[in-house]
Protein backbone atom coordinates (compact mmCIF):
# COMPACT_ATOMS: atom_id res chain seq x y z
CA UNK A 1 12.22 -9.91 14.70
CA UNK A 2 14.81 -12.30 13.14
CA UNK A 3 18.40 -10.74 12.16
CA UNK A 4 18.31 -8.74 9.22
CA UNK A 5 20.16 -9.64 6.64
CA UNK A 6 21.50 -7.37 3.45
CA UNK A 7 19.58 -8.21 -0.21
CA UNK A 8 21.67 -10.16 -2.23
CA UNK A 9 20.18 -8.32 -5.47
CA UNK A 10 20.59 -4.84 -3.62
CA UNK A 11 23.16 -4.35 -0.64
CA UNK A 12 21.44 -1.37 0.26
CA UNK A 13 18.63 -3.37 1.43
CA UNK A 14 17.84 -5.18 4.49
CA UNK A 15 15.20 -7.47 5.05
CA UNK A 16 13.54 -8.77 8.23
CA UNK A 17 10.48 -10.11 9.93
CA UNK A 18 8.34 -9.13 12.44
CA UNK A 19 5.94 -10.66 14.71
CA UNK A 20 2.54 -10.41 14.83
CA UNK A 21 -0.78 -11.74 15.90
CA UNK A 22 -1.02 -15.29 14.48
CA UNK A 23 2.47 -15.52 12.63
CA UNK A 24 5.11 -13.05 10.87
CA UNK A 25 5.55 -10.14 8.25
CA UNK A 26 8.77 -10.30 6.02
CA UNK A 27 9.66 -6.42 5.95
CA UNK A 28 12.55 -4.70 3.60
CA UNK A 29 14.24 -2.04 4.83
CA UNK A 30 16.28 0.71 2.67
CA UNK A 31 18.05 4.31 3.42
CA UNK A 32 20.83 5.88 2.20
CA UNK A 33 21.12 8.72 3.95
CA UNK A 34 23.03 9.19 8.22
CA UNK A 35 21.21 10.23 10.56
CA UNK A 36 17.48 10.04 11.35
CA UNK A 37 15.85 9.72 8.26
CA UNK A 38 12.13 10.17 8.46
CA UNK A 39 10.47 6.70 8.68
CA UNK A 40 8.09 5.72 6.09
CA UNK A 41 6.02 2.20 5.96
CA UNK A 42 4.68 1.38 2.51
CA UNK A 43 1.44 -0.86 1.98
CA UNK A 44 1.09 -3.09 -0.96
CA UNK A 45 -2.00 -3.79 -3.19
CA UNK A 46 -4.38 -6.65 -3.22
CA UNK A 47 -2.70 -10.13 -5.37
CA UNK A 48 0.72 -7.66 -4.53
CA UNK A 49 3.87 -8.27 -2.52
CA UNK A 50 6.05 -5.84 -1.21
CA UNK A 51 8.18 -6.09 -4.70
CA UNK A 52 5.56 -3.41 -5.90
CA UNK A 53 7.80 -0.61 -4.46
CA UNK A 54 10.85 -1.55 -6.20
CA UNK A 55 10.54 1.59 -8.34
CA UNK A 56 10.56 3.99 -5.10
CA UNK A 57 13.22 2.45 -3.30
CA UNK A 58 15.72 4.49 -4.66
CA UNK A 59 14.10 7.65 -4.99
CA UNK A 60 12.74 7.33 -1.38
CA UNK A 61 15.48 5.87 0.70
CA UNK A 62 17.62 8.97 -0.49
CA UNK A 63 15.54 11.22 2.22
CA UNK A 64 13.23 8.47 4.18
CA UNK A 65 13.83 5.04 5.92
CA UNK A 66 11.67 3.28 4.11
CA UNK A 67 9.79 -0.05 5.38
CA UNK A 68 8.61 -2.58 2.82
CA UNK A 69 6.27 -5.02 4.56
CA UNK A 70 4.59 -7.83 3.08
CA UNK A 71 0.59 -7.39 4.61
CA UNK A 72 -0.76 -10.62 6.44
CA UNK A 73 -1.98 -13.20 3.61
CA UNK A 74 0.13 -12.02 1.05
CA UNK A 75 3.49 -12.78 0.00
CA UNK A 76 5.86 -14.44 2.65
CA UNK A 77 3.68 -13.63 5.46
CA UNK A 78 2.59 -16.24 7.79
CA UNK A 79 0.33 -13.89 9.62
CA UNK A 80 -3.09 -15.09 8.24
CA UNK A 81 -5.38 -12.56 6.20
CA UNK A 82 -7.54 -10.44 8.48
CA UNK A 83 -7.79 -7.01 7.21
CA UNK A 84 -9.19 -5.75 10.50
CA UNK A 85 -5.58 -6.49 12.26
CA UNK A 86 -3.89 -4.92 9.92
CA UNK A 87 -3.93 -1.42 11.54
CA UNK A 88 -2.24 -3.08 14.67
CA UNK A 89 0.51 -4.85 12.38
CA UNK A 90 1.36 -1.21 11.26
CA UNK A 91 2.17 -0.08 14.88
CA UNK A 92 3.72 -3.73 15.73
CA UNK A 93 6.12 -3.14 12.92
CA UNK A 94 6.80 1.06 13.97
CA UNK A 95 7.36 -0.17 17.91
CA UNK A 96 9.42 -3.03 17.01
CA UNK A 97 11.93 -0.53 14.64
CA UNK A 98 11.78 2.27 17.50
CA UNK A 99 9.75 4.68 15.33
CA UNK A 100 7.39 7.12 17.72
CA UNK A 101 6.22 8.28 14.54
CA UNK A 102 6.05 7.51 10.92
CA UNK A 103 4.61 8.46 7.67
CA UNK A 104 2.54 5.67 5.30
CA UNK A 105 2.03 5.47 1.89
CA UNK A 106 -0.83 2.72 0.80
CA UNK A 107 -1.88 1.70 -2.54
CA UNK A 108 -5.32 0.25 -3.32
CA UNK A 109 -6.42 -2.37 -0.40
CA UNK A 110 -2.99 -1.14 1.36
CA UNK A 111 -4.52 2.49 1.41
CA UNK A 112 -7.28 0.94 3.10
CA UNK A 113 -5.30 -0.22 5.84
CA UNK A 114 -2.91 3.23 6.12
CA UNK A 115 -6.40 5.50 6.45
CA UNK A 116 -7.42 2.73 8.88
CA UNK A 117 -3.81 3.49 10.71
CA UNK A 118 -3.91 6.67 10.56
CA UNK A 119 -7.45 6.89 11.72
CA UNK A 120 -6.77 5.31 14.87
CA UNK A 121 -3.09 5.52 15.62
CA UNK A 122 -3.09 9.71 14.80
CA UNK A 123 -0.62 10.71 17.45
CA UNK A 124 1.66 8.28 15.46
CA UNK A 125 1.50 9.09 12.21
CA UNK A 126 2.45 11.79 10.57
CA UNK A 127 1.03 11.85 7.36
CA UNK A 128 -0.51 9.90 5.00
CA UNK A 129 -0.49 9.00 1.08
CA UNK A 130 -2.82 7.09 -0.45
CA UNK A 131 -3.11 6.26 -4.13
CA UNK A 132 -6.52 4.22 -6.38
CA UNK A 133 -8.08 4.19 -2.85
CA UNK A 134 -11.34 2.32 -3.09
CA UNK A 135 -13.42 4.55 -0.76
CA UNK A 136 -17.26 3.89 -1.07
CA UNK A 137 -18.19 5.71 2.45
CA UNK A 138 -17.42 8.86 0.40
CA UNK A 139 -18.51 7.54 -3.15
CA UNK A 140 -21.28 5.21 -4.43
CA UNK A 141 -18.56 2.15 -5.98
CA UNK A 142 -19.20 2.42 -9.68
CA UNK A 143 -16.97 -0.08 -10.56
CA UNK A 144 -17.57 -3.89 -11.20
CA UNK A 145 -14.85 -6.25 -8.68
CA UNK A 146 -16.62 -9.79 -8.35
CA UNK A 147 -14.08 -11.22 -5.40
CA UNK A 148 -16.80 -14.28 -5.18
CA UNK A 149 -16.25 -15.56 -8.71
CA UNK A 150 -12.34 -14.90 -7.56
CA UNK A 151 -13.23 -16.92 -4.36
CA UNK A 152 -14.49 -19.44 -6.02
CA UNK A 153 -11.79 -20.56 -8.04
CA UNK A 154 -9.34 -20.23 -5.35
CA UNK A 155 -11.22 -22.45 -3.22
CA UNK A 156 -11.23 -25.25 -6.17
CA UNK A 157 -7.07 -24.58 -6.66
CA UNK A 158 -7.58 -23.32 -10.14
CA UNK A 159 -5.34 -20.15 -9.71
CA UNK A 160 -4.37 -20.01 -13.24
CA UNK A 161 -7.96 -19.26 -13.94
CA UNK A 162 -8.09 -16.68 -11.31
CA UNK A 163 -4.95 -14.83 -12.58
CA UNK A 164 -6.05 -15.06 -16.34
CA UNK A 165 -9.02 -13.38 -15.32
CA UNK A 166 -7.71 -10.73 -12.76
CA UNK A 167 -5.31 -10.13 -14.62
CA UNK A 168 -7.94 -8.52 -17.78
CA UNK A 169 -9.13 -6.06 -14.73
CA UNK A 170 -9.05 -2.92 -15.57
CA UNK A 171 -7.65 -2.43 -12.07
CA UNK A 172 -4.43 -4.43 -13.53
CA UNK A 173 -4.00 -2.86 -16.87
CA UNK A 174 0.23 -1.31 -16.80
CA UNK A 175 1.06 1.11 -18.95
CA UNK A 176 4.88 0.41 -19.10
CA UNK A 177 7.13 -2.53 -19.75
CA UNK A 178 8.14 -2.55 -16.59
CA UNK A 179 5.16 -2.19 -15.22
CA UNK A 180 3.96 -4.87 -16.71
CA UNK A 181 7.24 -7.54 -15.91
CA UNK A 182 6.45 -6.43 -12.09
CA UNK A 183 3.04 -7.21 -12.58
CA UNK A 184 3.30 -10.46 -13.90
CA UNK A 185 5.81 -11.62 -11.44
CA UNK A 186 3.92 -10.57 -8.76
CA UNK A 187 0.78 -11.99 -9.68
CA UNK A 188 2.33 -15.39 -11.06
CA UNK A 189 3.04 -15.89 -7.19
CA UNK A 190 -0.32 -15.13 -5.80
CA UNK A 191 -1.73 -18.16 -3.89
CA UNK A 192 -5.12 -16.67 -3.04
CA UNK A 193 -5.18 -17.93 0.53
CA UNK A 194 -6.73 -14.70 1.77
CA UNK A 195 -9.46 -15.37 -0.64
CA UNK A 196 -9.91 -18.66 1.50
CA UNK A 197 -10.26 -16.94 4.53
CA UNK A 198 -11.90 -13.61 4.11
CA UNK A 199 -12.41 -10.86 6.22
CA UNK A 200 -14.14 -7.74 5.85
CA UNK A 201 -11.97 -4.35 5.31
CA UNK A 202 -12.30 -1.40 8.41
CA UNK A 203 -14.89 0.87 7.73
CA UNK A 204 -14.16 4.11 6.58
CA UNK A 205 -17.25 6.32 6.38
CA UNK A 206 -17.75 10.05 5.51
CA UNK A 207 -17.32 11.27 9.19
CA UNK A 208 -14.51 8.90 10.21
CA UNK A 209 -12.45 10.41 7.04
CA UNK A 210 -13.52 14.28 7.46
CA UNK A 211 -11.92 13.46 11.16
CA UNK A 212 -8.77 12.52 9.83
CA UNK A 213 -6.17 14.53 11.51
CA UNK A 214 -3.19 13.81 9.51
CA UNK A 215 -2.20 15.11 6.11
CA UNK A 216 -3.42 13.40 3.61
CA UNK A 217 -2.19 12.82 -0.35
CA UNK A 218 -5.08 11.05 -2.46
CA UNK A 219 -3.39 10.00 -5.89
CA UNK A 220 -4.80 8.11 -8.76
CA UNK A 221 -3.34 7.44 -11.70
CA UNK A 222 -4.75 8.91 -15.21
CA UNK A 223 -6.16 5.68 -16.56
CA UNK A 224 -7.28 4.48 -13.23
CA UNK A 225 -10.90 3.75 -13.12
CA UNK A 226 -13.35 6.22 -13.02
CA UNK A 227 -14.45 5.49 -9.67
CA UNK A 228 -11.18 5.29 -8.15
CA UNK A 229 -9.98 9.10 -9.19
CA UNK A 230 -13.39 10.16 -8.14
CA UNK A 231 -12.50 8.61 -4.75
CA UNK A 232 -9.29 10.46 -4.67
CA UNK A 233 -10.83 13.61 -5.69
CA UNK A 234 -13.85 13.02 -2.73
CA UNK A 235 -10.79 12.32 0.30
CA UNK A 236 -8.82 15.40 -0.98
CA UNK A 237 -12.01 17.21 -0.18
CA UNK A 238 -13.23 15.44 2.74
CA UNK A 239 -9.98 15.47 4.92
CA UNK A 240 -9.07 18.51 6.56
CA UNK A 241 -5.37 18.24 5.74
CA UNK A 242 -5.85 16.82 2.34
CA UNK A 243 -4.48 16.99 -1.35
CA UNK A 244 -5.19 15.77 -4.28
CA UNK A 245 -2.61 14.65 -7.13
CA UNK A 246 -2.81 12.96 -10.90
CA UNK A 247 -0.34 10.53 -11.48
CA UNK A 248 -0.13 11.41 -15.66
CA UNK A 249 -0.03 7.77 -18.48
CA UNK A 250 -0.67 5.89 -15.11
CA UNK A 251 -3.29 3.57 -14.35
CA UNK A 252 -4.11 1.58 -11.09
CA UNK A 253 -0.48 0.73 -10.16
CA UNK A 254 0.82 4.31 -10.74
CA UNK A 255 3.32 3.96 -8.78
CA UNK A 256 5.48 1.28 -10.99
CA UNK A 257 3.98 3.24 -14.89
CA UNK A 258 5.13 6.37 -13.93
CA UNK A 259 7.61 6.15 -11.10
CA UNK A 260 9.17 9.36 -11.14
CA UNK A 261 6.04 11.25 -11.21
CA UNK A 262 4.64 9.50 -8.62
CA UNK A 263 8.38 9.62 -6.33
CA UNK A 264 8.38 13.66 -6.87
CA UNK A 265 4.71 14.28 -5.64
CA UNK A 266 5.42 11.48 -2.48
CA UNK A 267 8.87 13.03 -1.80
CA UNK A 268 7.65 16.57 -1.48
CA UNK A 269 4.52 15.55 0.46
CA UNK A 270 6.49 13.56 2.94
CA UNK A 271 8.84 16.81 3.18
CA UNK A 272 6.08 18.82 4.38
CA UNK A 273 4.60 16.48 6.83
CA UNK A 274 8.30 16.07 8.00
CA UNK A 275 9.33 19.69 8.35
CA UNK A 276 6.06 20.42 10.17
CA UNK A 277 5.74 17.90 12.94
């Protein structure tokens, strides 16, 4: 990992980078509390960057140590995209910080990857939250995502088409101003390179997720899609340990429209997965 080195927007912030299979992950790092905080590695969208978390970084570092990684193909990462390493990138970057366990919170394709993690890495992890998981092992997708047309224009360079349009997604519709200024900075900086070279996410069917050993917290935001809250409603049911929560005025990115709903319900989850280990 090279030297971390302190945010020059936020001092209470360190930043980093790991190694991996085929390159690096840029991680941020934040606590503010002595001692040993609980560790907790946060997974960013799809066309997202670790900057999605900005609006849990305070709320979260006050009781966790919270890891901010950007996922192989996005953002700084030279790691290339290949969803099906991701799991192992989660336990490169706990072994590298010393953490024997750790909690995750994933949104979207990042809560792909944590169930993945958590899935196969259970004596690790001590729970999980997930939030707009898309989860078709458990329901029938009802809900229209053409990455080929996406692919497409990626391959021919024309990434201000590819924003324009992914961008009128439902999946991307914010329902705060800041929301939305996170969202458009984050997306104006999406290359599309994992588009380029695309691999297929883990499989998660019915019986690997009613295995799950961990707790689990499925979220979705009011005004996500249809199909996404019915996928949080189906995990909360199908995991042993699991939970289900509405995130209220949010939509897909609940966790930057309504921030301090979305803090309280992680915060007291991760609690209760901490005080019970």
């Amino acid at each position: 990992m090279r030297l971390a080195t302190r945010s020059p927007q936020n001092d209470s912030v360190w930043h980093g980078e790991v190694a991996v299979q085929g390159g690096t992950l840029p991680i941020a790092m934040a606590c503010e509390v002595d001692g040993e905080a609980p560790p907790v590695i946060l997974l960013h969208g799809w066309t997202l960057d670790r900057r999605m978390w900005q609006s849990q970084i305070a709320a979260l570092s006050q009781q966790f140590f919270c890891v901010m990684p950007d996922r192989r193909g996005c953002g700084a990462a030279t790691a290339p995209a290949d969803l099906a390493q991701e799991a192992d990138d989660v336990i490169a970057i706990a072994d590298f910080l010393g953490f024997e366990r750790f909690a995750l919170v994933g949104l979207s394709q990042g809560a792909v990857v944590a169930l993945d993690a958590a899935r196969k890495f259970a004596s690790r992890v001590t729970g999980v939250v997930v939030s707009g998981a898309p989860l078709p092992g458990l329901v029938e997708r009802d809900e229209p995502l053409d990455l080929e047309r996406y692919r497409t224009l990626a391959e021919a360079g024309d990434m201000a088409a590819l924003r324009s349009q992914w961008s009128r997604h439902p999946l991307m519709q914010t329902h705060s101003p800041e929301a939305r200024k996170l969202l458009s900075a984050m997306l104006a900086d999406y290359d599309g390179r994992d588009l380029q070279s695309p691999s297929a996410p883990p499989g998660l069917p019915d019986e690997a997720l009613r295995a799950l050993a961990v707790p689990v917290l499925a979220l979705a935001g009011e005004h996500d899609t249809a199909w996404r809250r019915a996928c949080a409603k189906a995990l909360a049911r199908a995991a042993p340990r699991g939970r289900y929560g509405l995130i209220e005025g949010a939509g897909h990115l609940a966790s930057a429209d309504n921030p301090l709903r979305f803090n309280r319900l992680v915060c007291q989850f991760l609690r209760t997965c901490t005080d019970s280990k």
